[in-house]
N, C-alpha and C. Protein backbone atom coordinates (compact mmCIF):
# COMPACT_ATOMS: atom_id res chain seq x y z
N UNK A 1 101.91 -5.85 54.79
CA UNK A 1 101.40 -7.09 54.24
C UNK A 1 100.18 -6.77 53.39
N UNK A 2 100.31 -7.22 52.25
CA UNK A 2 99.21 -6.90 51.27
C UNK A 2 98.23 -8.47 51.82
N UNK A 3 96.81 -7.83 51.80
CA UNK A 3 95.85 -9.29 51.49
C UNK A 3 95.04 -9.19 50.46
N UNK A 4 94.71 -10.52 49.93
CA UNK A 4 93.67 -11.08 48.96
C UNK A 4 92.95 -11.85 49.52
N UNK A 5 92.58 -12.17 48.39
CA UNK A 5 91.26 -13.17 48.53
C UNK A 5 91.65 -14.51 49.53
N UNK A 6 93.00 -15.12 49.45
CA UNK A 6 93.03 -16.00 49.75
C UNK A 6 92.74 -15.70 51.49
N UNK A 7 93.17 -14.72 51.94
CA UNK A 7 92.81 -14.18 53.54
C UNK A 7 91.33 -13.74 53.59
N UNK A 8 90.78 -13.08 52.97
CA UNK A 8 89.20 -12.89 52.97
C UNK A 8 88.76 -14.31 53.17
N UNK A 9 89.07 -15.65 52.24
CA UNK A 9 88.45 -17.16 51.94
C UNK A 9 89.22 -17.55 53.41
N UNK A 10 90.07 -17.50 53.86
CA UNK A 10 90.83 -17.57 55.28
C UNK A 10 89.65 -17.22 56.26
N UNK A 11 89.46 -16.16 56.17
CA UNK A 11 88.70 -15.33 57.44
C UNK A 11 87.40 -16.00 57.55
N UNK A 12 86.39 -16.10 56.34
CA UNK A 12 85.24 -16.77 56.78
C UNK A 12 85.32 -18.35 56.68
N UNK A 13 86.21 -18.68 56.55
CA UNK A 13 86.39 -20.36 56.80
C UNK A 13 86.82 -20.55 58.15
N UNK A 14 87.00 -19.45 58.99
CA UNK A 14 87.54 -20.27 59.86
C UNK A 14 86.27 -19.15 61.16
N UNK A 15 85.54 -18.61 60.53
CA UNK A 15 84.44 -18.18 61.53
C UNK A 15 83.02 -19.29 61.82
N UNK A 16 82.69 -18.92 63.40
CA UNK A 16 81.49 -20.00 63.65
C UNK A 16 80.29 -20.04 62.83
N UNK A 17 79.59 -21.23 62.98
CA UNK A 17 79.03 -21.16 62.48
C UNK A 17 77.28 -20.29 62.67
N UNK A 18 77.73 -20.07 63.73
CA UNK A 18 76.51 -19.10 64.24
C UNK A 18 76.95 -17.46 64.24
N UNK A 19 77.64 -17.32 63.32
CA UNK A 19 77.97 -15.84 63.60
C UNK A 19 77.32 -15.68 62.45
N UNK A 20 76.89 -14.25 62.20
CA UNK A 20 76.26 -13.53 61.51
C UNK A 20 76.77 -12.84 60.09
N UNK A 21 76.99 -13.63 59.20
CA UNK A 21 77.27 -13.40 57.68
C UNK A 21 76.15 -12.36 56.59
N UNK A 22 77.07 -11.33 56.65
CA UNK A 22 75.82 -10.31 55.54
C UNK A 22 76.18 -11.02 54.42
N UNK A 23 75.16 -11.04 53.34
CA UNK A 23 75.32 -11.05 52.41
C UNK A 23 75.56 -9.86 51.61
N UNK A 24 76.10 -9.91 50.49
CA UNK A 24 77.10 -8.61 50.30
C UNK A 24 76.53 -8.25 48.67
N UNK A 25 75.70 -7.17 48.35
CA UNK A 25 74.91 -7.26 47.20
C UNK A 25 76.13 -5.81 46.96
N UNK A 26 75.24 -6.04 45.58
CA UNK A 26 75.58 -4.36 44.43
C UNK A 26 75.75 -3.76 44.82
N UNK A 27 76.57 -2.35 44.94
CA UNK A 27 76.70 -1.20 45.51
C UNK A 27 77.29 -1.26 46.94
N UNK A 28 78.13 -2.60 48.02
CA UNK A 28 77.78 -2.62 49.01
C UNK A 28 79.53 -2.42 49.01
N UNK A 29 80.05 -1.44 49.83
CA UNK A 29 82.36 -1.78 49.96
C UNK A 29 81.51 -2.44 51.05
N UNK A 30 83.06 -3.09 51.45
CA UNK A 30 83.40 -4.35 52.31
C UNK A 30 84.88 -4.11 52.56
N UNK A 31 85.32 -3.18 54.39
CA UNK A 31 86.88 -3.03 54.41
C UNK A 31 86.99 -3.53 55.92
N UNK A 32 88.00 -4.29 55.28
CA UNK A 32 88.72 -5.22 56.22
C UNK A 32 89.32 -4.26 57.42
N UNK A 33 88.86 -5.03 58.77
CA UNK A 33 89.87 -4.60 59.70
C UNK A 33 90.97 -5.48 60.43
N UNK A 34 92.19 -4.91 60.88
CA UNK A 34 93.21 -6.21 61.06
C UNK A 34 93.80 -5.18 62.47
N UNK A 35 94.39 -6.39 63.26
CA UNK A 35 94.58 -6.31 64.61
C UNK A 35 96.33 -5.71 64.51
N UNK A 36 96.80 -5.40 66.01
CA UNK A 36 97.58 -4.99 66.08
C UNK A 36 99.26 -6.07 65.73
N UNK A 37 98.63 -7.25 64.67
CA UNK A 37 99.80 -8.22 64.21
C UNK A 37 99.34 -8.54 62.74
N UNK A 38 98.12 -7.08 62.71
CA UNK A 38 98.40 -7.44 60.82
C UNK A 38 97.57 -8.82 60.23
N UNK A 39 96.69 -9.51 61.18
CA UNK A 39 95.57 -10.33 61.03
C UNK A 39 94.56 -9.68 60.90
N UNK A 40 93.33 -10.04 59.72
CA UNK A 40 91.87 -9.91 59.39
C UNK A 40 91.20 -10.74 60.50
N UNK A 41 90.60 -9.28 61.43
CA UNK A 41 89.38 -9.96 62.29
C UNK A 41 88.11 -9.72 62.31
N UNK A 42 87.97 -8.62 61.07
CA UNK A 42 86.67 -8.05 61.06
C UNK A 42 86.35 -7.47 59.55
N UNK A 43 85.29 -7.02 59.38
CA UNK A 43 84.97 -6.57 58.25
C UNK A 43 83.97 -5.78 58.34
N UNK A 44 83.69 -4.68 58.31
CA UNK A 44 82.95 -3.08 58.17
C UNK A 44 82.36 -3.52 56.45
N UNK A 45 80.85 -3.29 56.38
CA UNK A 45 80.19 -3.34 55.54
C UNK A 45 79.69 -1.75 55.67
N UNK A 46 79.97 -1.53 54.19
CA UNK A 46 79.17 -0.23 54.11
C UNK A 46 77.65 -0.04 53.17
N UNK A 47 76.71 0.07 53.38
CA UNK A 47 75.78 -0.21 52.62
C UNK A 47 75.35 1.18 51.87
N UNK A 48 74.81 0.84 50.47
CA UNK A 48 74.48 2.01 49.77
C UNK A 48 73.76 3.20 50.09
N UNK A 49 73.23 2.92 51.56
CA UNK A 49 72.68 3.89 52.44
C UNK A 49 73.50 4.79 52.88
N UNK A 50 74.45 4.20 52.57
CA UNK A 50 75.19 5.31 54.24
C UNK A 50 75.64 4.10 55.32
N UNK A 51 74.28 3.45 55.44
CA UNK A 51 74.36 2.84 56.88
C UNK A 51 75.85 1.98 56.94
N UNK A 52 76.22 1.67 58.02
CA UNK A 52 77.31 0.64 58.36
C UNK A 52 77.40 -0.35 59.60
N UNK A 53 77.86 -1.36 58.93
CA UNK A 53 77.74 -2.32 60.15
C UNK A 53 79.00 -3.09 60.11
N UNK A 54 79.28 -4.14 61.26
CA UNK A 54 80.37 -5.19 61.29
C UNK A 54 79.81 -6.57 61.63
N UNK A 55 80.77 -7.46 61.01
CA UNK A 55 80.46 -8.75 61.60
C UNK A 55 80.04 -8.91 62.80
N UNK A 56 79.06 -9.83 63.64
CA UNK A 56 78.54 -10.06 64.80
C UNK A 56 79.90 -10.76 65.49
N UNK A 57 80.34 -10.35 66.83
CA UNK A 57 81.47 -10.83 67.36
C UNK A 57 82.77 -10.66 66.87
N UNK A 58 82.93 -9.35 65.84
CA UNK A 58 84.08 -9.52 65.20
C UNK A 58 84.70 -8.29 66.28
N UNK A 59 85.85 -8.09 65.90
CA UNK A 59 86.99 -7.09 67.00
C UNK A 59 86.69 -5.57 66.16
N UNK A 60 86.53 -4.93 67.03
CA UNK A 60 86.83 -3.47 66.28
C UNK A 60 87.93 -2.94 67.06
N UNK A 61 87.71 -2.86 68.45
CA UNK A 61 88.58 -2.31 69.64
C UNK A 61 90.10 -1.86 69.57
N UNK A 62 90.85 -1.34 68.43
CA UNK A 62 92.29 -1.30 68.40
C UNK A 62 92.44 -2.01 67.19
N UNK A 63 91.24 -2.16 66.05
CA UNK A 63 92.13 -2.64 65.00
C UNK A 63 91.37 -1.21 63.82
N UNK A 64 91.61 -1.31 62.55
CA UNK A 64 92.04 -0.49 61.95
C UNK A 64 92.16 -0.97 60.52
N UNK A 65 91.99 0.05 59.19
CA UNK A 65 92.24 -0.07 58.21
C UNK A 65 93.51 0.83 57.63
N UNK A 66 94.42 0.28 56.66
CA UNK A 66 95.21 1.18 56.00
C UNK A 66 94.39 1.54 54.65
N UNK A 67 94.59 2.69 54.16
CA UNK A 67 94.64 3.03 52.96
C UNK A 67 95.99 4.08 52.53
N UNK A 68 96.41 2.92 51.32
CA UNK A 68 97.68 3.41 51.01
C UNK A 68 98.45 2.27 51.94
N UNK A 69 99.95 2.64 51.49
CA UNK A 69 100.94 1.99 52.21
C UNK A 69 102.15 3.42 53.32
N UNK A 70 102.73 2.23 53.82
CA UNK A 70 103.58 3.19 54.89
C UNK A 70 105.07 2.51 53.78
N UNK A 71 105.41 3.62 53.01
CA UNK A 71 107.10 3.72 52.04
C UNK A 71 108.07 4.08 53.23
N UNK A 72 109.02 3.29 52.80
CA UNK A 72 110.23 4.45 54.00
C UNK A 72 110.36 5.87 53.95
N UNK A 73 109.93 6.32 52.50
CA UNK A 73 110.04 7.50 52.20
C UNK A 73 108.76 8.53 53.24
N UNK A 74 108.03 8.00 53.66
CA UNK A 74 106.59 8.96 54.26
C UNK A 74 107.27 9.39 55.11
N UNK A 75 106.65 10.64 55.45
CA UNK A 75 106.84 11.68 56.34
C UNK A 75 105.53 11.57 57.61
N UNK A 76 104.54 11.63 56.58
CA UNK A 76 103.21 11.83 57.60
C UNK A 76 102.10 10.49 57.39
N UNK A 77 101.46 10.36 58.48
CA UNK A 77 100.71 9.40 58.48
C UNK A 77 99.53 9.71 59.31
N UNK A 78 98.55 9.97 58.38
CA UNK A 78 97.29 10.02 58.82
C UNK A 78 96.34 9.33 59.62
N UNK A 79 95.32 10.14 60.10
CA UNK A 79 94.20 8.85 60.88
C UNK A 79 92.56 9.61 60.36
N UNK A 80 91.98 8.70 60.08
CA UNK A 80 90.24 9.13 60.46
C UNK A 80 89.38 8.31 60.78
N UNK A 81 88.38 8.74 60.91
CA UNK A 81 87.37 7.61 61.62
C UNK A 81 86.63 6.81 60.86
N UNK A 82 86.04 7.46 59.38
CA UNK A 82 85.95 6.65 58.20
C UNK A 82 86.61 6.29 57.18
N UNK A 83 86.15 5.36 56.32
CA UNK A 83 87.07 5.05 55.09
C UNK A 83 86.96 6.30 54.16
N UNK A 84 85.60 6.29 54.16
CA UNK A 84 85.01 8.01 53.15
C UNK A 84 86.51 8.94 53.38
N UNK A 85 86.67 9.81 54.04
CA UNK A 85 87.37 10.34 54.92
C UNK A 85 88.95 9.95 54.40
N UNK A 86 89.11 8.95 54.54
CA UNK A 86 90.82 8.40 55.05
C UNK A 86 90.77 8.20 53.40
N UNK A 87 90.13 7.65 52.47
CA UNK A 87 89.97 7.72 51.06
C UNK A 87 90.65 8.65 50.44
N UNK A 88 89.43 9.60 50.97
CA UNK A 88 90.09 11.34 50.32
C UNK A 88 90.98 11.80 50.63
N UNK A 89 91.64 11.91 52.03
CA UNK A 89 92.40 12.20 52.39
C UNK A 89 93.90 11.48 51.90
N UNK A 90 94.17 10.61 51.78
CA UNK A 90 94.86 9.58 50.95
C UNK A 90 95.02 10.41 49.26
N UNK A 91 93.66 10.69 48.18
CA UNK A 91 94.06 10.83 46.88
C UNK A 91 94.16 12.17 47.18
N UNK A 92 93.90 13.10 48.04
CA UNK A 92 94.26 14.69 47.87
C UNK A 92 95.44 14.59 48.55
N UNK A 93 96.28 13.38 49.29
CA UNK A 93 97.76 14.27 50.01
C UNK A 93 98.55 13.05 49.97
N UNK A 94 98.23 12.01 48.99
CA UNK A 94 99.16 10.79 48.52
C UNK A 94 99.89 9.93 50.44
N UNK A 95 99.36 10.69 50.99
CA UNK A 95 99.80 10.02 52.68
C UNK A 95 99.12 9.03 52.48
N UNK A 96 99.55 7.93 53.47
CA UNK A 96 98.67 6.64 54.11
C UNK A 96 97.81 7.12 54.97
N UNK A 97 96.70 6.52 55.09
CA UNK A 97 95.65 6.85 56.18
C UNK A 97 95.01 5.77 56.87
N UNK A 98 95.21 5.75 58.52
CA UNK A 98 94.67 4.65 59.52
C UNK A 98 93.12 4.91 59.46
N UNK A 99 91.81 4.39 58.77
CA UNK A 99 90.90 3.71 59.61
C UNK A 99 90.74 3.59 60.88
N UNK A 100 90.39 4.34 61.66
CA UNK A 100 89.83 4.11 62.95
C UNK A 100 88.60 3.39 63.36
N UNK A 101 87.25 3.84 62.76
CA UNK A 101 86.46 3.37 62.37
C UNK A 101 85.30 4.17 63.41
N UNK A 102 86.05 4.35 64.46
CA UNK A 102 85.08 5.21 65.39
C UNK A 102 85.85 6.03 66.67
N UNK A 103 85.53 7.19 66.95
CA UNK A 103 85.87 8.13 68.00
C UNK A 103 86.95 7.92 69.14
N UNK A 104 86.22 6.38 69.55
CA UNK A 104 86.99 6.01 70.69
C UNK A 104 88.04 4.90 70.25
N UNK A 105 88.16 4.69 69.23
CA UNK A 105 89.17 3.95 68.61
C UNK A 105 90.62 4.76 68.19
N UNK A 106 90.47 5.89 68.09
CA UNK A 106 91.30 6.66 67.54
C UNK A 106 92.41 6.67 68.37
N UNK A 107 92.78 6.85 70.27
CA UNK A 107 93.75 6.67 70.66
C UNK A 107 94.16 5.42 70.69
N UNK A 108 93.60 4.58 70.62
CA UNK A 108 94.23 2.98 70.58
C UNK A 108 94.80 2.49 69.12
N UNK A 109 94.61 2.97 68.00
CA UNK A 109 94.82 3.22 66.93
C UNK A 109 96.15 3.55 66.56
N UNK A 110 96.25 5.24 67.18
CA UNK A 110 97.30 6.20 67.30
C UNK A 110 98.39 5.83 68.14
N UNK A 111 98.24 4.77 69.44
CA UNK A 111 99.72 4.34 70.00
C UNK A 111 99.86 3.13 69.25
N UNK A 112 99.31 2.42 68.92
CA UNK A 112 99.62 1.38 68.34
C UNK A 112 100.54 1.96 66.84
N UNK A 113 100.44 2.90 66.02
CA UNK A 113 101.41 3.06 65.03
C UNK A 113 102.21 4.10 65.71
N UNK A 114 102.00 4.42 66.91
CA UNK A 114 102.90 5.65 67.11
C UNK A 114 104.69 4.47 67.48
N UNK A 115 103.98 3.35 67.98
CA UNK A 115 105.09 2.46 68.39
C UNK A 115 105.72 1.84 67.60
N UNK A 116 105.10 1.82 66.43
CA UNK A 116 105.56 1.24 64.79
C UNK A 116 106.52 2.11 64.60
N UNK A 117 106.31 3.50 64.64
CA UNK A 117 106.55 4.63 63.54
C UNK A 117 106.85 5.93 64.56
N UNK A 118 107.60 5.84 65.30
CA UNK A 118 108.31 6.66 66.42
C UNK A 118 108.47 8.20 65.27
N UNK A 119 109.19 8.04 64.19
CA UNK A 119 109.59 9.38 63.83
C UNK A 119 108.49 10.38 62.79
N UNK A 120 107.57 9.58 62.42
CA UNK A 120 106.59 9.80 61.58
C UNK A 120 105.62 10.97 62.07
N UNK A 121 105.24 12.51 60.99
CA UNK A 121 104.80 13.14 61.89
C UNK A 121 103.09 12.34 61.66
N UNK A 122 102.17 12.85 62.68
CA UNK A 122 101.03 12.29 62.76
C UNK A 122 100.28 12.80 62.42
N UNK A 123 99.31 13.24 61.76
CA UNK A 123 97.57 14.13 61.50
C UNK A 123 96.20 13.42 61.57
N UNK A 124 95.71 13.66 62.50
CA UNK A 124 94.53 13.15 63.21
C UNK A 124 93.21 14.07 62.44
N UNK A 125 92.71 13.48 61.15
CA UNK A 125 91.46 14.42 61.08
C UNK A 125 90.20 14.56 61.81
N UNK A 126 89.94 14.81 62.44
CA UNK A 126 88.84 14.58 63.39
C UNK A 126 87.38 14.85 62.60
N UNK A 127 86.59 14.30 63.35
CA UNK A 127 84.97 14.28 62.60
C UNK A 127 84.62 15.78 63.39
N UNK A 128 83.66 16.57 62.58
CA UNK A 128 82.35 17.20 63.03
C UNK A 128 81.54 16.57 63.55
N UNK A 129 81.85 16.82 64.95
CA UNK A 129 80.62 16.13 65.60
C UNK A 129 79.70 17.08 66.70
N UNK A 130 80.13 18.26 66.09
CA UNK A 130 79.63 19.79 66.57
C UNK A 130 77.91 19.67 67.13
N UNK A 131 77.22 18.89 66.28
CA UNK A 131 75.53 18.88 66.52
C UNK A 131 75.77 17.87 67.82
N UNK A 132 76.53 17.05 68.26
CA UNK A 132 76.12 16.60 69.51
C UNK A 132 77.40 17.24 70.40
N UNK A 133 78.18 16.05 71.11
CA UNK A 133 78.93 16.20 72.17
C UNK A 133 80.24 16.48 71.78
N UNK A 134 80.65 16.36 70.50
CA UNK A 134 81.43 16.59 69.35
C UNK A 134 82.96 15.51 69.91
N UNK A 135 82.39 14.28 70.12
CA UNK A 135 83.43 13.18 70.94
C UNK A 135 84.48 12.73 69.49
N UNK A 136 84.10 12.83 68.57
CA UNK A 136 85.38 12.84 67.39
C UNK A 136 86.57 13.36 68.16
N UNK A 137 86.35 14.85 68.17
CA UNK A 137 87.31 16.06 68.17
C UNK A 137 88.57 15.77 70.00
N UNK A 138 87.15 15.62 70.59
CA UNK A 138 87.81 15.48 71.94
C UNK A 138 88.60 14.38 71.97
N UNK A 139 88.50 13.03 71.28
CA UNK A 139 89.14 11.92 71.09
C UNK A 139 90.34 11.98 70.19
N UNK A 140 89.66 12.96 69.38
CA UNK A 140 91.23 13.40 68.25
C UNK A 140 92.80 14.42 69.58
N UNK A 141 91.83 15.02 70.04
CA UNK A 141 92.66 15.60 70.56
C UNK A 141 93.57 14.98 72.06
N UNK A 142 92.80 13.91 72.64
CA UNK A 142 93.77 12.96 73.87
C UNK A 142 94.48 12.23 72.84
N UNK A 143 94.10 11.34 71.88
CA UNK A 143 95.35 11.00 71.25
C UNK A 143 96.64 11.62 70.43
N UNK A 144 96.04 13.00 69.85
CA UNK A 144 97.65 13.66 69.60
C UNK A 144 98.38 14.28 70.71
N UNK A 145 97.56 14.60 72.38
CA UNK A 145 98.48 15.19 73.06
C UNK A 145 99.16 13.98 73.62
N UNK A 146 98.55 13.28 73.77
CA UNK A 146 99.66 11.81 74.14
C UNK A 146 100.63 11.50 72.80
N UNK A 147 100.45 11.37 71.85
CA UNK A 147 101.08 10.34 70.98
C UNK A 147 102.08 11.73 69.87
N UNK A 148 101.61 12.92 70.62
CA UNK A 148 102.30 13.93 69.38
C UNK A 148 102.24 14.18 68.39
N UNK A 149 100.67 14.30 67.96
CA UNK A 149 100.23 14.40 66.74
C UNK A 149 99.59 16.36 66.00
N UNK A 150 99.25 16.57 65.35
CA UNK A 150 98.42 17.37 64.99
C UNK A 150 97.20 16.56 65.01
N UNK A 151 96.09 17.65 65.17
CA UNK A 151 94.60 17.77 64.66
C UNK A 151 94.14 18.60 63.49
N UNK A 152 93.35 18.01 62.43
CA UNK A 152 92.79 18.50 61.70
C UNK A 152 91.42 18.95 61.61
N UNK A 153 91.24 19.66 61.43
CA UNK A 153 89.38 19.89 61.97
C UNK A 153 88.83 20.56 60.60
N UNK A 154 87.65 19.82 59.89
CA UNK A 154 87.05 20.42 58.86
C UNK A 154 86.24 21.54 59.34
N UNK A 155 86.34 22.56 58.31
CA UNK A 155 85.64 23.86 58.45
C UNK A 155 84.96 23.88 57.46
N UNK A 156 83.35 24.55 57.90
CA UNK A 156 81.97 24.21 56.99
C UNK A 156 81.94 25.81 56.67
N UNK A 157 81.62 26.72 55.25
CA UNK A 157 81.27 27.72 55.65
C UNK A 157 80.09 28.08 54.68
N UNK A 158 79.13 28.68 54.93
CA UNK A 158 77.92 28.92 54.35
C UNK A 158 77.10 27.70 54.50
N UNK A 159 77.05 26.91 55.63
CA UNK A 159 76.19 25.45 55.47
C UNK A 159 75.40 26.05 56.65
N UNK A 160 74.71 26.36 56.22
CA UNK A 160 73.32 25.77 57.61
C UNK A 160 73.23 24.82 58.43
């Protein structure tokens, strides 16, 4: 299901009125997340910082962004935890790529299209998350040994 505007003008017409509306300046993406029936329940603001946030009370828990579409023709279907990420990954290997949006989203993510898309192989890029507890990688990796995926793991070399 493709959305427009008329589902974006959907989504905040029908939110309270005490929930927490960014205003959305210059430089700022704005990617929709939609639940496991293909409804907009949230929206990930990315700000020219870097920084990122979501609507106050909106769902993250098991929902997800596409970039790209799923053709009958695909073979593989990607996952990452950012859009940055699932972007690139998308114009360097023409695959679709799931939005996770964060670590622990990734197996709830991954059965939810694994049940869509039974024959599809899977590639899980996982984050560097080497400077702390590196919970990307470990999360990448319970959802492909459950769901039968590969892991992808970026390799840094000459970086300090």
């Amino acid at each position: 299901r493709v959305h427009g505007r008329a589902d974006i003008n959907a989504f905040f017409k029908n939110r309270s009125e005490d929930d927490s509306f960014r205003y959305l300046k210059k430089g700022q993406i704005v990617v929709p997340l939609f639940d496991e029936n293909g409804e907009l329940v949230n929206l990930q603001i990315i700000y020219n910082t870097g920084n990122k946030a979501f609507l106050k009370h909106g769902r993250v828990s098991g929902c997800y962004h596409l970039v790209g579409e799923v053709p009958d023709q695909t073979e593989v279907l990607a996952f990452a935890e950012g859009y940055a990420t699932a972007a690139s990954i998308h114009a360097a290997t023409g695959w679709p790529v799931a939005v996770t949006f964060h670590c622990g989203n990734i197996p709830p993510v991954v059965r939810l299209f694994r049940s869509r898309f039974p024959d599809l192989k899977f590639v899980i890029a996982a984050d560097d998350d080497s400077a702390t507890k590196n919970a990307g990688e470990l999360k990448a990796r319970e959802a492909a040994n459950e769901c039968g995926a590969a892991v992808a793991l970026p390799v840094f070399s000459g970086v300090a």
